[in-house]
Protein backbone atom coordinates (compact mmCIF):
# COMPACT_ATOMS: atom_id res chain seq x y z
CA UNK A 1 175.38 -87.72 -154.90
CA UNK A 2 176.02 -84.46 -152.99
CA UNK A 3 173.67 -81.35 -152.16
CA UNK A 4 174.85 -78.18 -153.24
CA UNK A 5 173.75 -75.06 -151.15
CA UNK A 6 172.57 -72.16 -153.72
CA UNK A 7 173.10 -68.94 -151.57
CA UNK A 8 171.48 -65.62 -152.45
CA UNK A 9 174.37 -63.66 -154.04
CA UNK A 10 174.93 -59.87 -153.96
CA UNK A 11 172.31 -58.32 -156.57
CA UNK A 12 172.84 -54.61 -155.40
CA UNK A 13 174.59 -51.77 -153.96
CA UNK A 14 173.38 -51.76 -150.39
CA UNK A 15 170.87 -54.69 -150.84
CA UNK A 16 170.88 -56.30 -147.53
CA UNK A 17 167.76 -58.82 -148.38
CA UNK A 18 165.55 -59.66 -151.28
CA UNK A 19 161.82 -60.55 -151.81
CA UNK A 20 160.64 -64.46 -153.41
CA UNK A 21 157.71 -62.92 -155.53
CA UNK A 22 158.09 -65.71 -158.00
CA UNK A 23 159.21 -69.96 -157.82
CA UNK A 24 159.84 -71.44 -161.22
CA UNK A 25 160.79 -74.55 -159.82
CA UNK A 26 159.24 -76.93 -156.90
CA UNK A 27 160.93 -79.70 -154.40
CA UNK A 28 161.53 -82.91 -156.66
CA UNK A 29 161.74 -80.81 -159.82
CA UNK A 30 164.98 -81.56 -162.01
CA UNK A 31 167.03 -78.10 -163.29
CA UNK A 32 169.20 -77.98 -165.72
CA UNK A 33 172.67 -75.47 -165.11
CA UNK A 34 171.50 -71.98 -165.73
CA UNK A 35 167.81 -72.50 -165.44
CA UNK A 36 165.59 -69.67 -164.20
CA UNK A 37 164.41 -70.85 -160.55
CA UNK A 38 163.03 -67.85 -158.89
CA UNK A 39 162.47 -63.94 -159.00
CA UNK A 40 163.85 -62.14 -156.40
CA UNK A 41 162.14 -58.27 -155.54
CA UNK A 42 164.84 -55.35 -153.76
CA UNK A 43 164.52 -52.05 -153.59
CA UNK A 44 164.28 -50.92 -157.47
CA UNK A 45 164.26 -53.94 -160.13
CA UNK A 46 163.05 -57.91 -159.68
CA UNK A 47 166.15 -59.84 -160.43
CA UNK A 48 165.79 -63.71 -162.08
CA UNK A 49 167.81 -66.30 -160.53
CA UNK A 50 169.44 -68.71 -162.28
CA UNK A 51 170.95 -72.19 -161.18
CA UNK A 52 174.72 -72.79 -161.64
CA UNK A 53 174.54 -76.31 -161.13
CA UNK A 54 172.49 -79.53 -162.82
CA UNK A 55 170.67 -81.77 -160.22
CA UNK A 56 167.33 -82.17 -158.29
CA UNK A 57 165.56 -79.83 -155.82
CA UNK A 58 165.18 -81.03 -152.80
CA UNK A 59 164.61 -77.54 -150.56
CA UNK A 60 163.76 -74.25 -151.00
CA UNK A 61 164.00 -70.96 -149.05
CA UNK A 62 160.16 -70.18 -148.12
CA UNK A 63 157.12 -69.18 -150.22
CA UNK A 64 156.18 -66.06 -152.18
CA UNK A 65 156.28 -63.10 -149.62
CA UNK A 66 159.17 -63.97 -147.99
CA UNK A 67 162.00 -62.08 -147.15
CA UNK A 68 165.70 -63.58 -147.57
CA UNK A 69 168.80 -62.21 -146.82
CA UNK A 70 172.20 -61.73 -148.73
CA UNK A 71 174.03 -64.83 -148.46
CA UNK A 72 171.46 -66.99 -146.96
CA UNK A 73 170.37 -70.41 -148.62
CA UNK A 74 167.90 -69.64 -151.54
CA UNK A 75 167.84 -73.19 -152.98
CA UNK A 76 169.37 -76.56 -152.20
CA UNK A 77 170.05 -79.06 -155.15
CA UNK A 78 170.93 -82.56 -155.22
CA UNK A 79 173.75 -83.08 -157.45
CA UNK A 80 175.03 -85.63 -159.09
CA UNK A 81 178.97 -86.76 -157.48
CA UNK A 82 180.91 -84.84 -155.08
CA UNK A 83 180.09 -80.97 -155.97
CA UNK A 84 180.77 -79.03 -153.11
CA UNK A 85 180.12 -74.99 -152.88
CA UNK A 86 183.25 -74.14 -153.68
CA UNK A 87 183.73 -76.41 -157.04
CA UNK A 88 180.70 -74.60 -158.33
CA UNK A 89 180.52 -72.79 -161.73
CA UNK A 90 180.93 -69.10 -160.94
CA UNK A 91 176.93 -67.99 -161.10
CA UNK A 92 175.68 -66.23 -164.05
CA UNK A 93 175.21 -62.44 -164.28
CA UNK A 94 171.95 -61.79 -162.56
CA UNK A 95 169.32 -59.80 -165.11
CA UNK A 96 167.12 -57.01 -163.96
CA UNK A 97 163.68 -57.47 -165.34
CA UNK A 98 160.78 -55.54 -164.57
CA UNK A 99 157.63 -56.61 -166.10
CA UNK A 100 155.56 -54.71 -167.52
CA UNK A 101 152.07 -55.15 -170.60
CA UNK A 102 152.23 -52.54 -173.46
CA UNK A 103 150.47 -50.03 -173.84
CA UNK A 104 147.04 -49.99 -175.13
CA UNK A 105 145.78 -47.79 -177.70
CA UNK A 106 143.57 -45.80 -174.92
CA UNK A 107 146.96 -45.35 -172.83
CA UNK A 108 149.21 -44.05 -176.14
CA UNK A 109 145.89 -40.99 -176.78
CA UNK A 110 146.73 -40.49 -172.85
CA UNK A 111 150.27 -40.30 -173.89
CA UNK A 112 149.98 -38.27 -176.79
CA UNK A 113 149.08 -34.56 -174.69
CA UNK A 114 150.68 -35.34 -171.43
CA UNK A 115 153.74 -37.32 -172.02
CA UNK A 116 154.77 -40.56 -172.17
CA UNK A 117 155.00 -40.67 -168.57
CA UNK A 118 151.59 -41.94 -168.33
CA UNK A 119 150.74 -44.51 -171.09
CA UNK A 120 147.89 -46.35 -168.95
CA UNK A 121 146.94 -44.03 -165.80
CA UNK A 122 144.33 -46.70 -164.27
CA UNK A 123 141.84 -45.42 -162.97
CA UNK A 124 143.68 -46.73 -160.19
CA UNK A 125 145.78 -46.80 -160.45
CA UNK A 126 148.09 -45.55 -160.39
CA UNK A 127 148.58 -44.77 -158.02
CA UNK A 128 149.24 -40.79 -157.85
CA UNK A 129 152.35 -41.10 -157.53
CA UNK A 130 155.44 -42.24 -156.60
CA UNK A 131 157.18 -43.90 -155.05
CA UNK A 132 157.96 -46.84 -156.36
CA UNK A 133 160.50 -48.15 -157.71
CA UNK A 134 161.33 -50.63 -160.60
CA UNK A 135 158.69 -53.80 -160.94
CA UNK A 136 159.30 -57.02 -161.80
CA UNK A 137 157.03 -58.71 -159.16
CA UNK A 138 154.07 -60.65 -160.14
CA UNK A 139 151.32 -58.22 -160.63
CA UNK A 140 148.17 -58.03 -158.07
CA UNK A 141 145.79 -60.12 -159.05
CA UNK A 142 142.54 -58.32 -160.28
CA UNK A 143 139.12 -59.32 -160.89
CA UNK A 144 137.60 -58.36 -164.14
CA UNK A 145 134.12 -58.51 -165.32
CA UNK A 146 132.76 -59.24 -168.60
CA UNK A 147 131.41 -56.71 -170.74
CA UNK A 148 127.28 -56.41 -170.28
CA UNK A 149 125.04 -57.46 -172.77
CA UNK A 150 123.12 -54.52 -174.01
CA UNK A 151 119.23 -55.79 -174.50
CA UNK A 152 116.79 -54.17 -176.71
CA UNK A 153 113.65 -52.81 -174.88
CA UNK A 154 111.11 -55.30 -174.20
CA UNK A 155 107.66 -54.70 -175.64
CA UNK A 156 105.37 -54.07 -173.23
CA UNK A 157 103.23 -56.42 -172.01
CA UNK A 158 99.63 -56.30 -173.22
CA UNK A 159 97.30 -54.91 -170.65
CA UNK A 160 95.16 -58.06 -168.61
CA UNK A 161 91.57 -58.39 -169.23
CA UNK A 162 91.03 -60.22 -166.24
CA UNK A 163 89.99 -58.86 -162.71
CA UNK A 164 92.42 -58.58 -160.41
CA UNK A 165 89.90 -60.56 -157.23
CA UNK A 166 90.50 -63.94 -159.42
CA UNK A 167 94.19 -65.09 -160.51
CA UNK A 168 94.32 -68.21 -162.35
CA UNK A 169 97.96 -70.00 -163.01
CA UNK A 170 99.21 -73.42 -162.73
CA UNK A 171 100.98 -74.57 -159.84
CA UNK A 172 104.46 -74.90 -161.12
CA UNK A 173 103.68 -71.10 -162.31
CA UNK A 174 102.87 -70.06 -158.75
CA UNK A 175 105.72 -72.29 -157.34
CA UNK A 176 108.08 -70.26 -160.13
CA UNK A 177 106.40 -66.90 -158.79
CA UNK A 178 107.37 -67.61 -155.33
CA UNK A 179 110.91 -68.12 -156.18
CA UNK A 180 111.35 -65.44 -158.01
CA UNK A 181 109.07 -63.02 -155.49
CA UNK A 182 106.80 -61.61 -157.79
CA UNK A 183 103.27 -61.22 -157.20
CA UNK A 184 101.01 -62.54 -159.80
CA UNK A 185 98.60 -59.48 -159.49
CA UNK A 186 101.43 -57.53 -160.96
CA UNK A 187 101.90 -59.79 -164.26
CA UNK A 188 100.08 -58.66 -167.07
CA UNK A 189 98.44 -61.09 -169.54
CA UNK A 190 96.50 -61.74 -172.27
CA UNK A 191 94.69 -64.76 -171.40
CA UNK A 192 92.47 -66.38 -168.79
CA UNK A 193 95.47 -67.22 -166.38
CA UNK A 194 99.11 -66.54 -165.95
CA UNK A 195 101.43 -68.24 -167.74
CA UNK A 196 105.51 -68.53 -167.70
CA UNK A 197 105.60 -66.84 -171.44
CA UNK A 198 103.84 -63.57 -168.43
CA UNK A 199 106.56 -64.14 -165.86
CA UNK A 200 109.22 -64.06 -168.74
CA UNK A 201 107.94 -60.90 -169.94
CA UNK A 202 107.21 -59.94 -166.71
CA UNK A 203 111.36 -59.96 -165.89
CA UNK A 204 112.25 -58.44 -169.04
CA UNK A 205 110.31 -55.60 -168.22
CA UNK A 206 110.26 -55.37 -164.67
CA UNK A 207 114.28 -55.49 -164.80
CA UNK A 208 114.23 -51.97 -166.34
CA UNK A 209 112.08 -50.96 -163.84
CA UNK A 210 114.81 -51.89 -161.10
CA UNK A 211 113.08 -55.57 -160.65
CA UNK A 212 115.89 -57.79 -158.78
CA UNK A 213 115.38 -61.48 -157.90
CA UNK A 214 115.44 -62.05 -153.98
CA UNK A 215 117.65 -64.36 -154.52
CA UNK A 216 120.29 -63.33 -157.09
CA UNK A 217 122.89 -61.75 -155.34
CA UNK A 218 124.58 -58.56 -157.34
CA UNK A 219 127.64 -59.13 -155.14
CA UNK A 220 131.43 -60.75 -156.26
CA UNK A 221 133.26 -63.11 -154.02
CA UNK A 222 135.79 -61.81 -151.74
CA UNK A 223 139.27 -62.32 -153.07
CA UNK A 224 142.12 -62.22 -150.51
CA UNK A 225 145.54 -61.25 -152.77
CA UNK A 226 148.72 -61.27 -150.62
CA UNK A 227 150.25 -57.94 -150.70
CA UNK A 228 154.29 -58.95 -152.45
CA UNK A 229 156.49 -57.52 -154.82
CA UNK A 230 155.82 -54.23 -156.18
CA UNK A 231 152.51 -53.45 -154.36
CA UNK A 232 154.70 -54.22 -151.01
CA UNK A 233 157.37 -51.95 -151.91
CA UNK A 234 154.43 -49.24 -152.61
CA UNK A 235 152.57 -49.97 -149.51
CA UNK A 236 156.01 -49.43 -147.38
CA UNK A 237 157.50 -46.27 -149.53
CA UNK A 238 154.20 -44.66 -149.02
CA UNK A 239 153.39 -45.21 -145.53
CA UNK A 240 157.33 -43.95 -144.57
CA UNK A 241 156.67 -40.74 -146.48
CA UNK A 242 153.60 -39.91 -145.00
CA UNK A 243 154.87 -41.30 -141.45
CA UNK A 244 157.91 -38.90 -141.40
CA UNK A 245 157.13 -36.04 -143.65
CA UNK A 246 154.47 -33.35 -143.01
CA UNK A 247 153.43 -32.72 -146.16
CA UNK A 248 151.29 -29.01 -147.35
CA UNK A 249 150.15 -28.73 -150.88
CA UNK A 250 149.90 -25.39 -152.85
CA UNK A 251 147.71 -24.97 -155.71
CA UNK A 252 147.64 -22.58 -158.36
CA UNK A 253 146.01 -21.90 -162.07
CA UNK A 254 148.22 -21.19 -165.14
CA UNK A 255 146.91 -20.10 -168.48
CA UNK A 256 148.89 -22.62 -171.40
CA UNK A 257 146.93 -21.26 -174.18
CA UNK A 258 150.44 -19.61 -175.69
CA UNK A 259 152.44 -22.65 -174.61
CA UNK A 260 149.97 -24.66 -176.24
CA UNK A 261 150.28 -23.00 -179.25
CA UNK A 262 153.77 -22.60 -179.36
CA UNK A 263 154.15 -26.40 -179.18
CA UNK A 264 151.43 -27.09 -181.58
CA UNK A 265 154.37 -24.59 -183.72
CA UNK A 266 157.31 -26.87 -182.43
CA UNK A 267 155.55 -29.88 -183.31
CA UNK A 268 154.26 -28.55 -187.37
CA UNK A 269 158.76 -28.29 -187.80
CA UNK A 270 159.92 -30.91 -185.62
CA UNK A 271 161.00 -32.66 -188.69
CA UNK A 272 162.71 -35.89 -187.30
CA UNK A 273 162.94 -35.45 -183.28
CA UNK A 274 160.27 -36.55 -181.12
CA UNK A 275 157.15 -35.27 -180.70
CA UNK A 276 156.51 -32.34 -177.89
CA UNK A 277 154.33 -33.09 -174.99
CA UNK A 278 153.40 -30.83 -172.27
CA UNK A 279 156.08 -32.44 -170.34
CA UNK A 280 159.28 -31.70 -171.79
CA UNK A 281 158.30 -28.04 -171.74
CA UNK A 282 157.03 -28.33 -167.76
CA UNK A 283 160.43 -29.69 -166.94
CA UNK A 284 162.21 -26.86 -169.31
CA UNK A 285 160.32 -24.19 -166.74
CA UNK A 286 161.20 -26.14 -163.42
CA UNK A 287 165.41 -26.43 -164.29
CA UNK A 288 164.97 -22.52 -165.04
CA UNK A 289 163.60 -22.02 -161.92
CA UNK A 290 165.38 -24.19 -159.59
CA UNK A 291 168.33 -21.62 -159.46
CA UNK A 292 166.83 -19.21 -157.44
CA UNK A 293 164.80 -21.77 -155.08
CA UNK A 294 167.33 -24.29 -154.65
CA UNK A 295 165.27 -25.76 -151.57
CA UNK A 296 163.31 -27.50 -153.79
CA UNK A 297 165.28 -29.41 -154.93
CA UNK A 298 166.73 -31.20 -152.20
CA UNK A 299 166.88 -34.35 -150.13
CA UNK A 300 166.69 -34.86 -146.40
CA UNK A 301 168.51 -37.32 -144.15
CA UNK A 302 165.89 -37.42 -141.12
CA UNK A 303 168.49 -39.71 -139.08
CA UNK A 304 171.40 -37.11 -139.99
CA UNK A 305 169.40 -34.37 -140.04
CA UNK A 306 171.02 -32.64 -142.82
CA UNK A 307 169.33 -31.35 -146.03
CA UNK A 308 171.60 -31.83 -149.17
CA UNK A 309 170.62 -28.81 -151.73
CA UNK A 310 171.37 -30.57 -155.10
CA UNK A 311 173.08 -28.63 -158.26
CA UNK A 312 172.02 -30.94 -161.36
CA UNK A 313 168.68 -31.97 -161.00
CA UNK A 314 167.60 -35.75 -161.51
CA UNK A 315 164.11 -35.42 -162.31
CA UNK A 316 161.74 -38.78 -161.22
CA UNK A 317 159.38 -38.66 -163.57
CA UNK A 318 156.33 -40.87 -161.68
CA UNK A 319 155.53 -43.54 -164.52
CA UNK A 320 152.07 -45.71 -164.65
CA UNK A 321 152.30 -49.23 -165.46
CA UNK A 322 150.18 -52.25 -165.13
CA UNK A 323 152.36 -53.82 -162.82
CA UNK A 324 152.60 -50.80 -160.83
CA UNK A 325 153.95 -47.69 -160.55
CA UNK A 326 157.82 -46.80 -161.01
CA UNK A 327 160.09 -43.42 -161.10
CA UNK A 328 162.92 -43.35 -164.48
CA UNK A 329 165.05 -40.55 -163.63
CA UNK A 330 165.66 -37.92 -166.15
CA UNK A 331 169.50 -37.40 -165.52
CA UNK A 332 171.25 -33.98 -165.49
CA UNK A 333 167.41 -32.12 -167.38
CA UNK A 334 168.86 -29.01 -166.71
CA UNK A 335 171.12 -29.56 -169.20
CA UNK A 336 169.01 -31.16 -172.26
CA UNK A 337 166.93 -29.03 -174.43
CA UNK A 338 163.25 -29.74 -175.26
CA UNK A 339 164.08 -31.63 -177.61
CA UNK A 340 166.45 -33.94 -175.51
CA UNK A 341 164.06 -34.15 -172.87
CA UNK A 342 161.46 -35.42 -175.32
CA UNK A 343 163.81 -38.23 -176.95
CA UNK A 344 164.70 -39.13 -172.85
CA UNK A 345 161.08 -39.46 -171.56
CA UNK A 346 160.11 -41.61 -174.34
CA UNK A 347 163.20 -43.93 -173.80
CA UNK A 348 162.36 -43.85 -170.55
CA UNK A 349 158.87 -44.26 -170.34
CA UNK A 350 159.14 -47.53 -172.90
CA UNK A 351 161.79 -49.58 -170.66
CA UNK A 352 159.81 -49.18 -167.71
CA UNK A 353 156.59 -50.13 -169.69
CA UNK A 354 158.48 -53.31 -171.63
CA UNK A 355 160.30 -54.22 -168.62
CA UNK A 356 164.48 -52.94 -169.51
CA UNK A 357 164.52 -50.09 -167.28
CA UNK A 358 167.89 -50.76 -165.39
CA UNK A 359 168.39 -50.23 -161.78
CA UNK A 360 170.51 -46.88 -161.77
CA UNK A 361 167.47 -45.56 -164.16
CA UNK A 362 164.96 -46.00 -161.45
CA UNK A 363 167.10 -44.31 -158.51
CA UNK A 364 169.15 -41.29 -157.40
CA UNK A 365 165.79 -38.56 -158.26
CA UNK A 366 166.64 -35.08 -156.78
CA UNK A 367 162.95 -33.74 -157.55
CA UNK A 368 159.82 -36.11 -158.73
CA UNK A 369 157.21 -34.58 -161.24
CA UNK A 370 153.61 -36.33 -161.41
CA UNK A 371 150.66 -36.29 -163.65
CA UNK A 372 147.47 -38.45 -163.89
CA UNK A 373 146.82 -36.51 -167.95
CA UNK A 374 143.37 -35.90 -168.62
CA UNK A 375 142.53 -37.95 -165.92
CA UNK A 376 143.50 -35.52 -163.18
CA UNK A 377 140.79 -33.18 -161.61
CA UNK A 378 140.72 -29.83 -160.81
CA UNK A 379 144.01 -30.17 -158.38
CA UNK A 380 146.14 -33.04 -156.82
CA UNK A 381 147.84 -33.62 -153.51
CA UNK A 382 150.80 -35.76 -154.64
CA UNK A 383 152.34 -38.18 -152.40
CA UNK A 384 156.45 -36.92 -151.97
CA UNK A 385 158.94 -39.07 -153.26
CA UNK A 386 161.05 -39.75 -149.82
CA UNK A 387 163.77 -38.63 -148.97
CA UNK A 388 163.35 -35.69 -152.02
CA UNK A 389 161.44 -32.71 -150.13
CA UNK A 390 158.79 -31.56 -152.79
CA UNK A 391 156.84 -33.21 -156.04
CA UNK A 392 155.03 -31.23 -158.66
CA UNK A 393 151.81 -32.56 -159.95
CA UNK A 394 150.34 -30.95 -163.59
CA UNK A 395 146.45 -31.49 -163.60
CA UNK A 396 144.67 -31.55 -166.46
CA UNK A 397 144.16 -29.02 -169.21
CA UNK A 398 140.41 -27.52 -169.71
CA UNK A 399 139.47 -24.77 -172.12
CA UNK A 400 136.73 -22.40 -169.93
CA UNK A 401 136.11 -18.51 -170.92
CA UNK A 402 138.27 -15.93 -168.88
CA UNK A 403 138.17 -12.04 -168.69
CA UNK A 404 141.06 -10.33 -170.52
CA UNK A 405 140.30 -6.65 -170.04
CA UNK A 406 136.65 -6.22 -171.11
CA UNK A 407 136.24 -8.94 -173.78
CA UNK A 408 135.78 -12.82 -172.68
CA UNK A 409 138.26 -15.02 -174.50
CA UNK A 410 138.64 -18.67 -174.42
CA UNK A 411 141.67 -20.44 -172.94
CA UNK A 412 143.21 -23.40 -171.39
CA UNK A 413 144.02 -23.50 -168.17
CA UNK A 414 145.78 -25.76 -166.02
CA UNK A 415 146.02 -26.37 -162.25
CA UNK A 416 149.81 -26.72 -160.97
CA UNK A 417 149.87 -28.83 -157.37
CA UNK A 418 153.32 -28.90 -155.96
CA UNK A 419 153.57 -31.29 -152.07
CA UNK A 420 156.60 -30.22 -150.06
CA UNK A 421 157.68 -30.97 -146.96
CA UNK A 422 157.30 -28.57 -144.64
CA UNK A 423 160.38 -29.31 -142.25
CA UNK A 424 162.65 -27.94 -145.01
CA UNK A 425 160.69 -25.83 -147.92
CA UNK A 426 158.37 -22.77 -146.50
CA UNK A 427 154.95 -22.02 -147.44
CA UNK A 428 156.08 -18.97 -149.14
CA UNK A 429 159.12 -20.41 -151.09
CA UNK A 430 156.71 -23.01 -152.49
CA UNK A 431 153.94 -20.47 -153.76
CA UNK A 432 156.85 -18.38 -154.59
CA UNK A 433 158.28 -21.15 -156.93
CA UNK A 434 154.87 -21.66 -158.43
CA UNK A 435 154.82 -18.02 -159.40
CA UNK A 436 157.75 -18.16 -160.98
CA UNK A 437 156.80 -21.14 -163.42
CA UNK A 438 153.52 -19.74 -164.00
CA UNK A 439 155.46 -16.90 -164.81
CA UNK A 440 157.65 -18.96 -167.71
CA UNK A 441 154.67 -21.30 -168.54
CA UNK A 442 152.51 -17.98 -169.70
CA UNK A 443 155.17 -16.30 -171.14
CA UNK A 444 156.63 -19.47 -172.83
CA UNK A 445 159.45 -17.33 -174.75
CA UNK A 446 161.44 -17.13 -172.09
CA UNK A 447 161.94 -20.37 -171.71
CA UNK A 448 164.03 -20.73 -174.66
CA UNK A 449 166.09 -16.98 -173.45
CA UNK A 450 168.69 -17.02 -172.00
C-alpha cells in the first residue's frame, strides 16, 4: 500500500489559489481513476477535479469555504502497491463548469424586449450588476415558501340572541378560548352558549379582520448560509469597486419610440437571423460613440496608476442567473453588425445560463453594459465593473404622453444611467457621451450611416 499526494494543479493564467465549494468524496470513501472528487472556485469558472489514481481516501484539504493554494495537497489517497507522485497517470484535462437552471418561461418574456442578457432578473437578484464572474459554485441556499391557499369568504356568523351580562360555554370551550385569546363576548352564536362550531367560525372570520393567534408566530427560522463560491467572489468584487473607485452616476431620458419601431421593421424581415432586442441596437450606438470619448472606455491600474484607453471594445454584458450573476464578453462589438451582435448575445447569454461559458468568455471586458428589463425603475446606479472606469445601465421602457410642439403624442421613453469613475472620466464627458447616444438612439438612422 502507498499514499499518493493529489496536489492542486495549475487551472489558470495567474490563478495563485482556488476555492473547495463542493466535496464529492469523504475520508474512507473508495475512488475510482478519474472520478470527480471536488469543485474548485477561481476567479471566473468552478473547475471539477478529477482523481488520477484508484485507491481509498484517507485526507482531505479542508471543508467548503476554504481557500487552497496552487500546488498544495488537495487530496491524499491510499493506493494500492508502491505508487509514488511521480509514477502517477498524467491528470486529466480539468473542465470549466459553471452551473447554472434554465430559464423559465417568466425569464424568456423578460428576455424577449431587453435581451437575452437577462433571462431571470430576480427580484434579487441579481444583483444590479456586475461583477462577477463565471459560477460554478454551489448556489446560496434559499428559503422558499409554499404558495397560499386562497379561502372563500366565510359566511358571517349569525347575530347572538343572547345578552352579553351572561356567557354560557363549556369548559374545554373556555379553556380553547384562552389559548387562542379570544374573548367569548366577541363570538357570535346562535344558541344558548358558545360552542367550538362559534370559535371556528369565529377564526374564519375574525382572520379577515386581521385576527392573529397570540401564539402563532408569523415569523421563519433564521437560516445561517456560509457565504462561498460565487456569492464570495460577488461580495469581494463589489466591496473592491466601491472601496477604490468614487463612483457619480448621470441620468438622462431618451425617446425609443422610432427605434422601437424601426426594430419592430427589422424584426417583420429578419428572415432567418436572430431576433432584435433593444440590446444589440444599444451596443450599435455605444461602439459609434466611443470614438470621440475614448475615456470611457478604459481600464485603470490603481497600483500603476496608469489608465489604458482601449481601441476594440470588449463589451461585459452583466448576465442574471440563478446561481448568480456573471459578465460574457462581447468580443471586438464594434465590429459586428446588429445582426452579429444579436446571434453573439444569445450564444452568450445560453452558456452562461446552461453552464459552458468558458473562462476567456467571462474576462478581458473593456466597458460593462447592465439592465434589470422591465424590472428596472425610473433610473439605476450601477455598480462599475473594476478595473473598467464606467458601466451603462438601460432602465426600463414606459409609454407616457409628451409635448411635441402643440399636440400631446404618446411615446416610449427610456432612462439611460451610465456610473463612471470619477478619478479618470469627467462629469461633463459622461453627460456629454449620453448626449451623444441619445442623439443616435432618437435618430436611429444613423446608426446604420456611415
Amino acid at each position: 500500500m502507498a499514499r499518493f499526494t493529489f496536489k492542486l494543479p495549475d487551472i489558470g493564467e495567474g490563478i495563485s489559489e482556488a476555492e473547495i465549494v463542493a466535496w464529492h468524496v469523504a475520508v474512507g470513501d473508495r475512488i475510482e481513476e478519474d472520478q470527480q472528487i471536488a469543485d474548485m472556485m477561481t476567479d471566473k469558472a468552478t473547475v471539477e477535479m478529477e482523481s488520477p489514481v484508484s485507491g481509498v481516501v484517507v485526507e482531505l484539504a479542508g471543508e467548503v469555504g476554504d481557500q487552497v493554494s496552487i500546488g498544495a495537497a488537495l487530496v491524499v489517497i491510499e493506493t494500492e502497491g508502491d505508487l509514488s507522485a511521480e509514477e502517477a497517470p498524467a491528470l486529466a484535462p480539468v473542465t470549466t463548469e459553471l452551473k447554472a437552471a434554465p430559464p423559465s418561461a417568466e425569464q424568456t418574456e423578460v428576455a424577449e424586449q431587453y435581451g437575452a442578457e437577462n433571462p431571470g432578473v430576480r427580484g434579487g437578484a441579481p444583483s444590479p450588476l456586475p461583477l462577477a464572474g463565471g459560477d460554478g459554485g454551489g448556489p446560496v441556499p434559499q428559503t422558499q415558501s409554499s404558495p397560499a391557499k386562497t379561502a372563500l369568504p366565510p359566511p358571517t356568523p349569525p347575530a347572538s340572541g343572547r345578552g352579553v351580562e351572561k356567557i354560557l360555554a363549556s369548559p374545554a370551550v373556555r379553556a380553547r378560548a384562552t389559548d387562542l385569546g379570544i374573548d367569548l363576548a366577541d363570538v357570535k352564536t346562535d344558541g344558548d352558549r358558545v360552542r367550538h362550531a362559534d370559535l371556528d367560525a369565529y377564526l374564519r372570520y375574525g382572520s379577515g379582520e386581521g385576527y392573529h393567534a397570540p401564539h402563532a408566530s408569523r415569523a421563519r427560522a433564521d437560516e445561517p448560509i456560509k457565504v462561498i463560491g460565487m456569492r464570495r467572489k460577488i461580495a469581494e468584487n463589489m466591496q473592491a469597486a466601491k472601496r477604490h473607485i468614487p463612483h457619480f452616476t448621470y441620468v438622462d431620458e431618451i425617446d425609443v419610440t422610432a427605434l422601437e419601431a424601426m426594430r419592430a421593421d427589422l424584426n417583420d424581415n429578419r428572415g432567418s437571423r436572430p431576433k432584435l432586442t433593444m440590446l444589440p441596437l444599444l451596443i450599435a450606438a455605444i461602439c459609434k460613440a466611443i470614438p470621440d470619448f475614448p475615456m470611457i472606455n478604459a481600464r485603470y491600474d490603481d497600483e500603476g496608476g496608469v489608465v489604458t484607453r482601449h481601441g476594440a471594445v470588449h463589451l461585459g454584458m452583466a448576465t442574471q442567473t440563478p446561481a448568480g450573476l456573471m459578465v460574457p464578453v462581447i468580443r471586438d462589438a464594434q465590429d459586428r453588425n446588429v445582426w452579429q451582435l444579436a446571434s453573439e448575445i444569445g450564444r452568450l447569454a445560453e452558456a452562461a445560463r446552461t453552464g459552458k461559458a468558458k473562462v476567456e468568455e467571462l474576462s478581458g471586458s473593456t466597458l460593462t453594459i447592465t439592465s434589470l428589463g422591465p424590472l428596472g425603475g425610473i433610473a439605476t446606479t450601477p455598480v462599475i465593473n473594476r478595473p473598467e472606469v464606467a458601466i451603462i445601465g438601460p432602465n426600463k421602457i414606459v409609454e407616457r404622453p409628451v409635448f411635441v410642439g402643440d399636440e400631446i403624442v404618446r411615446a416610449k421613453l427610456m432612462n439611460l444611467s451610465i456610473s463612471c469613475d470619477h478619478r479618470v472620466v469627467d462629469g461633463w464627458d459622461a453627460a456629454s457621451f449620453v448626449q451623444l447616444l441619445k442623439k443616435y438612439l432618437e435618430t436611429p438612422v444613423l446608426l446604420f450611416a456611415d
